[in-house]
C-alpha atoms as a PDB file:
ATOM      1  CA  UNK A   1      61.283  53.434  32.969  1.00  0.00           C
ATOM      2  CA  UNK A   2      63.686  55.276  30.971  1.00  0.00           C
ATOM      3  CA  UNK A   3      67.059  54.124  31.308  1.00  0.00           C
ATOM      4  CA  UNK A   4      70.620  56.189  31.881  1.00  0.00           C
ATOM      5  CA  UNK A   5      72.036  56.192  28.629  1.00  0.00           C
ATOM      6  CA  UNK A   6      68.558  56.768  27.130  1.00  0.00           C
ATOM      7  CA  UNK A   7      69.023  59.957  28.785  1.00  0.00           C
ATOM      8  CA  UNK A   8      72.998  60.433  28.142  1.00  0.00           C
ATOM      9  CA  UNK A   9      72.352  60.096  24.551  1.00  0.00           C
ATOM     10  CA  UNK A  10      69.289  62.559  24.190  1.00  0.00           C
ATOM     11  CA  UNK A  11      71.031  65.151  26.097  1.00  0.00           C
ATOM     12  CA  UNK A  12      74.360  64.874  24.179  1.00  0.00           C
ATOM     13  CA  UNK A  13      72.240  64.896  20.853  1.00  0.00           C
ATOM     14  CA  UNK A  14      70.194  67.822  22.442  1.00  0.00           C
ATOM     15  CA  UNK A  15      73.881  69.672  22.963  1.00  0.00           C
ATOM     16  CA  UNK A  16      75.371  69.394  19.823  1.00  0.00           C
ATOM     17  CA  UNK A  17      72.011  70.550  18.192  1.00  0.00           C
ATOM     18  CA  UNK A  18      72.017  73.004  20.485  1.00  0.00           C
ATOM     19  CA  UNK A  19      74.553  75.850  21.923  1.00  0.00           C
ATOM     20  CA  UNK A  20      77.646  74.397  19.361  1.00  0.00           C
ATOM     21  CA  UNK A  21      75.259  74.995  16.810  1.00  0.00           C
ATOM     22  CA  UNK A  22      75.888  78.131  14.958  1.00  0.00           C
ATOM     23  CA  UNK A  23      72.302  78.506  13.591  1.00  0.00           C
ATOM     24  CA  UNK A  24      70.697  78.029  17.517  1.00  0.00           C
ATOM     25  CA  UNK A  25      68.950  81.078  18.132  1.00  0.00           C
ATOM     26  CA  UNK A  26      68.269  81.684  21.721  1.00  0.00           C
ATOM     27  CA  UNK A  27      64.948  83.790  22.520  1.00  0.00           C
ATOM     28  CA  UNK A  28      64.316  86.519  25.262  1.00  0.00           C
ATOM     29  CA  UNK A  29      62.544  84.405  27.878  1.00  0.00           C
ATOM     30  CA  UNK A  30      60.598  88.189  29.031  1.00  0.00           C
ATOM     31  CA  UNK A  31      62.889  88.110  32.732  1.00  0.00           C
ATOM     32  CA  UNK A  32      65.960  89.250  31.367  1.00  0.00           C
ATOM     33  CA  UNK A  33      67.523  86.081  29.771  1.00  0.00           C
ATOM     34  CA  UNK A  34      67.217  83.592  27.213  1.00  0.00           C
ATOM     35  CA  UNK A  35      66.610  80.486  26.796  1.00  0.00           C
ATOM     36  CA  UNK A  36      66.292  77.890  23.855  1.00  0.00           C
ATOM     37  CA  UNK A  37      63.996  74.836  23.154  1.00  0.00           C
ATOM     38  CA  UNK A  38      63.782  72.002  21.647  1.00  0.00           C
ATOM     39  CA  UNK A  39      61.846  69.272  20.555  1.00  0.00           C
ATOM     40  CA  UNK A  40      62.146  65.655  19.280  1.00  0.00           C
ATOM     41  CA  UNK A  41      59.278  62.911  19.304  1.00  0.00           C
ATOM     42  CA  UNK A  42      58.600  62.461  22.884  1.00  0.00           C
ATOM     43  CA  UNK A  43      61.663  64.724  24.714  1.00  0.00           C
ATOM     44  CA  UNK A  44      61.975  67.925  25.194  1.00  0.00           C
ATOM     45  CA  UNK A  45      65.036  69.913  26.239  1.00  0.00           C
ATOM     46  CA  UNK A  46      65.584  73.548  27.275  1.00  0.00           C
ATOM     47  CA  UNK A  47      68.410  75.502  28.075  1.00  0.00           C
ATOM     48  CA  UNK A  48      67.767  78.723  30.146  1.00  0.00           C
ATOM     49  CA  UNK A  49      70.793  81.155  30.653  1.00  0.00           C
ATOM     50  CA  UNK A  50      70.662  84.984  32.311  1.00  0.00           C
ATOM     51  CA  UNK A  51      73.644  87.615  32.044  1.00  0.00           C
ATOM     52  CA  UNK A  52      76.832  87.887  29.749  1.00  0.00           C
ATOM     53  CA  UNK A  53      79.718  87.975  31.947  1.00  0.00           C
ATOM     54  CA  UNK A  54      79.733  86.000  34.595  1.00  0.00           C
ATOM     55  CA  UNK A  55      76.507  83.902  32.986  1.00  0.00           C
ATOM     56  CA  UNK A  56      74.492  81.610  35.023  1.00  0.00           C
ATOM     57  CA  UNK A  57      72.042  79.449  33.915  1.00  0.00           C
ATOM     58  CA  UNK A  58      70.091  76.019  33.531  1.00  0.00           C
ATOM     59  CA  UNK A  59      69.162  72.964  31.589  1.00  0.00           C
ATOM     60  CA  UNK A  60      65.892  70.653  31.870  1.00  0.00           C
ATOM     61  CA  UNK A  61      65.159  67.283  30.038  1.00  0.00           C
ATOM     62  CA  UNK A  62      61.859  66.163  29.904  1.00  0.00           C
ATOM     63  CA  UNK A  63      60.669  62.324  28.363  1.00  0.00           C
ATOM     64  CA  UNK A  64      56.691  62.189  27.910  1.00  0.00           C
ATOM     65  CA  UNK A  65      56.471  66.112  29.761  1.00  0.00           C
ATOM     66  CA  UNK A  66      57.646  64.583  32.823  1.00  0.00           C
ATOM     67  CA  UNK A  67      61.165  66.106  33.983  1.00  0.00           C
ATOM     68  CA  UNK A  68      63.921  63.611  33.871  1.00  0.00           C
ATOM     69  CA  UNK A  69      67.271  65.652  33.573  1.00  0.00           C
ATOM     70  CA  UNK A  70      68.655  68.803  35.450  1.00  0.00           C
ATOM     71  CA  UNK A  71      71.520  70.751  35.458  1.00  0.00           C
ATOM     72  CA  UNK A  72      72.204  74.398  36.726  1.00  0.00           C
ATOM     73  CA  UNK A  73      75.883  76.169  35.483  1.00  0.00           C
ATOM     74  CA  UNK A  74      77.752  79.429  35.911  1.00  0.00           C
ATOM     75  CA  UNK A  75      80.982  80.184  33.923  1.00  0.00           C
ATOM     76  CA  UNK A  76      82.783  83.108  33.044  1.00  0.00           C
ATOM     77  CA  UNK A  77      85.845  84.684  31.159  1.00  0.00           C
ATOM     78  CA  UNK A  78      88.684  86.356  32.351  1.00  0.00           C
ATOM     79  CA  UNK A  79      89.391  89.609  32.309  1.00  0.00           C
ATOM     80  CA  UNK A  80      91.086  91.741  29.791  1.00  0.00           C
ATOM     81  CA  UNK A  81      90.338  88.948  27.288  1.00  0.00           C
ATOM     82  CA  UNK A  82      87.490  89.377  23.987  1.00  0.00           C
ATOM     83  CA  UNK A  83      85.064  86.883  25.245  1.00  0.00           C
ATOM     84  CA  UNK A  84      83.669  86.545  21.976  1.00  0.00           C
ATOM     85  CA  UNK A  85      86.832  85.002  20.551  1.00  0.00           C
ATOM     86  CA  UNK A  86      86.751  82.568  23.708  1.00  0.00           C
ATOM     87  CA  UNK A  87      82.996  81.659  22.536  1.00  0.00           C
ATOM     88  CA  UNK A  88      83.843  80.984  19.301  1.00  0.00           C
ATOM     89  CA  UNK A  89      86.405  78.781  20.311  1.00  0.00           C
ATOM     90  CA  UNK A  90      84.271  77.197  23.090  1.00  0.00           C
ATOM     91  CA  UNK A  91      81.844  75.980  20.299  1.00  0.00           C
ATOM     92  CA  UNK A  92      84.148  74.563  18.132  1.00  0.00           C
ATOM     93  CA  UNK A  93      85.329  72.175  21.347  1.00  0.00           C
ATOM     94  CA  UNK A  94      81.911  71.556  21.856  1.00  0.00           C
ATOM     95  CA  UNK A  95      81.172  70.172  18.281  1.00  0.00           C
ATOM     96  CA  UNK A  96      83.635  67.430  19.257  1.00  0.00           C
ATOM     97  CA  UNK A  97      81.018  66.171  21.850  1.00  0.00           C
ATOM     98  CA  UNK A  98      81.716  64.205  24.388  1.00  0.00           C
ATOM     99  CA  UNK A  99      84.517  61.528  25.528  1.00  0.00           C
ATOM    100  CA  UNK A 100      85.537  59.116  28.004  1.00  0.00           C
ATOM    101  CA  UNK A 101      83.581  59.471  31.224  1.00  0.00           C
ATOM    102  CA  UNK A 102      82.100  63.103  30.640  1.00  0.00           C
ATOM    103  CA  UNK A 103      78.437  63.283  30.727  1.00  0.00           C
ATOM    104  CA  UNK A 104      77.628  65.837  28.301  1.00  0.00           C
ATOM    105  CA  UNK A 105      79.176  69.505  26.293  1.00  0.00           C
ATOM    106  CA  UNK A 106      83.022  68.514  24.882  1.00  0.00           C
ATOM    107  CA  UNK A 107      85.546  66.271  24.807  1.00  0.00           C
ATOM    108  CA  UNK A 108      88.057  65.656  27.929  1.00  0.00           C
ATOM    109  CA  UNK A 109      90.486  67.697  25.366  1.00  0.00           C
ATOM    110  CA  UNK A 110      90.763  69.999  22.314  1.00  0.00           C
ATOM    111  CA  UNK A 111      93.468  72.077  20.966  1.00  0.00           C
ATOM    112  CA  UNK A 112      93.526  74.229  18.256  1.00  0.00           C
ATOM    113  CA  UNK A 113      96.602  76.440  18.072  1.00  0.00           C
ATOM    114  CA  UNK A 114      97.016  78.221  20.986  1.00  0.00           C
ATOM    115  CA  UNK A 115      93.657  77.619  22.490  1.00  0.00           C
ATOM    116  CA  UNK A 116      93.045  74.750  24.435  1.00  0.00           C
ATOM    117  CA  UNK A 117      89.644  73.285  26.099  1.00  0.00           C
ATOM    118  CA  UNK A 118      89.299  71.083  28.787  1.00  0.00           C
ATOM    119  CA  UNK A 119      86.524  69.065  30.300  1.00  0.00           C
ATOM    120  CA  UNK A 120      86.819  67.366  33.618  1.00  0.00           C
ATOM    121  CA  UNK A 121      84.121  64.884  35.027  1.00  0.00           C
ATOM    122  CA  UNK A 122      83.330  63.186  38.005  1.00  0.00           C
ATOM    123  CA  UNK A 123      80.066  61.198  38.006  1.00  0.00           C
ATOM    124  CA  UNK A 124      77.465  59.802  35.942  1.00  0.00           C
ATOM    125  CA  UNK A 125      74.304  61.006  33.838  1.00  0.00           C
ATOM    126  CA  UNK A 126      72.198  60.277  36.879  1.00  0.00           C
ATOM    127  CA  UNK A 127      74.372  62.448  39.465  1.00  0.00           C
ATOM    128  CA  UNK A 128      77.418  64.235  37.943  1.00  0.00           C
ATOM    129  CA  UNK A 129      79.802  67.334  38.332  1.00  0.00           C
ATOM    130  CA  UNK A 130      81.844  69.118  35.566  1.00  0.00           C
ATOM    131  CA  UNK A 131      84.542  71.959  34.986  1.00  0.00           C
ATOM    132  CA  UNK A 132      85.567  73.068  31.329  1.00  0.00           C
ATOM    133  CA  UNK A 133      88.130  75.279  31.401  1.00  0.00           C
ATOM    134  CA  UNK A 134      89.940  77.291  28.355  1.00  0.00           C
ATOM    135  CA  UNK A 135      94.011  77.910  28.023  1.00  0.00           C
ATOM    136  CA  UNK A 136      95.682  80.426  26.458  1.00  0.00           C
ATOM    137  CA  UNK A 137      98.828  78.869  25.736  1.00  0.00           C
ATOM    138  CA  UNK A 138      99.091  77.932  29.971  1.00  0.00           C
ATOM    139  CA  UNK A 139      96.738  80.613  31.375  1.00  0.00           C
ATOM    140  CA  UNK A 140      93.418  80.298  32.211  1.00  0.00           C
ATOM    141  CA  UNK A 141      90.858  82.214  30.609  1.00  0.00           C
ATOM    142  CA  UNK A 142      87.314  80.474  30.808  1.00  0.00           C
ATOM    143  CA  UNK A 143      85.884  78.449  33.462  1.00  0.00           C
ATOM    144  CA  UNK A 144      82.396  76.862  33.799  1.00  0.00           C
ATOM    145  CA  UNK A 145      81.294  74.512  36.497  1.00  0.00           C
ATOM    146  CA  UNK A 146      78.034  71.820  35.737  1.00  0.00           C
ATOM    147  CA  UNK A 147      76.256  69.760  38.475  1.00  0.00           C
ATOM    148  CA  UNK A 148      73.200  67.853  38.235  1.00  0.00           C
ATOM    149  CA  UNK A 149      71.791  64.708  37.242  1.00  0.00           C
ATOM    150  CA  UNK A 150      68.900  62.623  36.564  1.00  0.00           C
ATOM    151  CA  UNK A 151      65.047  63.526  38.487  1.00  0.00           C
ATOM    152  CA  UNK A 152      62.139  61.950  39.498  1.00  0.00           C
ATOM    153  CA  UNK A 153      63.358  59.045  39.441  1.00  0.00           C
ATOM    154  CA  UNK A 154      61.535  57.314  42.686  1.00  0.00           C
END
């Protein structure tokens, strides 16, 4: 039986290989998304996302092909602001990975000038809930909530 941090550590590795990295490539999934995949010795991880702005989307670990992880998200960027400047910045907070209590993406906090990320947590890897959120100086400009947790596990 795997154990939590067994998980917590595959998905965090899985995260930082993945979205934060700027040589991903995400493929047309045919239904009007993407999604990404990848592989390493006995897990596999995918992360399956539809629309630009809002986005919605999902994330599935498996151990052995049997599904062990899930979580389902939906974030967005305010209006009037170039979203791909907030994306940038959102993957440079997410190459910090993670700290303190938060199960997976970024840190609790990152600044970098007048940017700043934020990554609140409530949970654990086996049942969790999370809200990143991006400042502009004090105003709110990028929000993304996270819930899910660990499967199949009785």
């Amino acid at each position: 039986m795997l154990k939590p941090n067994e998980i917590q550590k595959t998905l965090r590795a899985f995260n930082l290989q993945g979205y934060s990295d700027p040589n991903t490539q995400y493929q047309d999934n045919g239904k009007g998304g993407k999604i990404l995949t990848l592989t390493q010795n006995n897990w596999k991880y995918e992360d399956e996302y539809y629309g630009g702005e809002p986005y919605s989307g999902n994330e599935t670990l498996w151990y052995n092909d049997k599904p062990v992880f899930r979580c389902v998200y939906w974030g967005k960027v305010a209006k009037n602001i170039e979203f791909s400047d907030i994306y940038d910045f959102l993957k440079q907070a997410l190459q910090q990975g993670t700290t303190g209590n938060c199960v997976h993406r970024g840190p609790g906090n990152f600044t970098q000038n007048i940017l700043t990320y934020t990554n609140t947590c409530s949970g654990t890897i086996e049942e969790f809930q999370q809200i990143e959120k991006i400042f502009v100086e004090d105003r709110e400009v990028y929000v993304a909530v996270f819930v899910g947790g660990s499967i199949n596990v009785r």
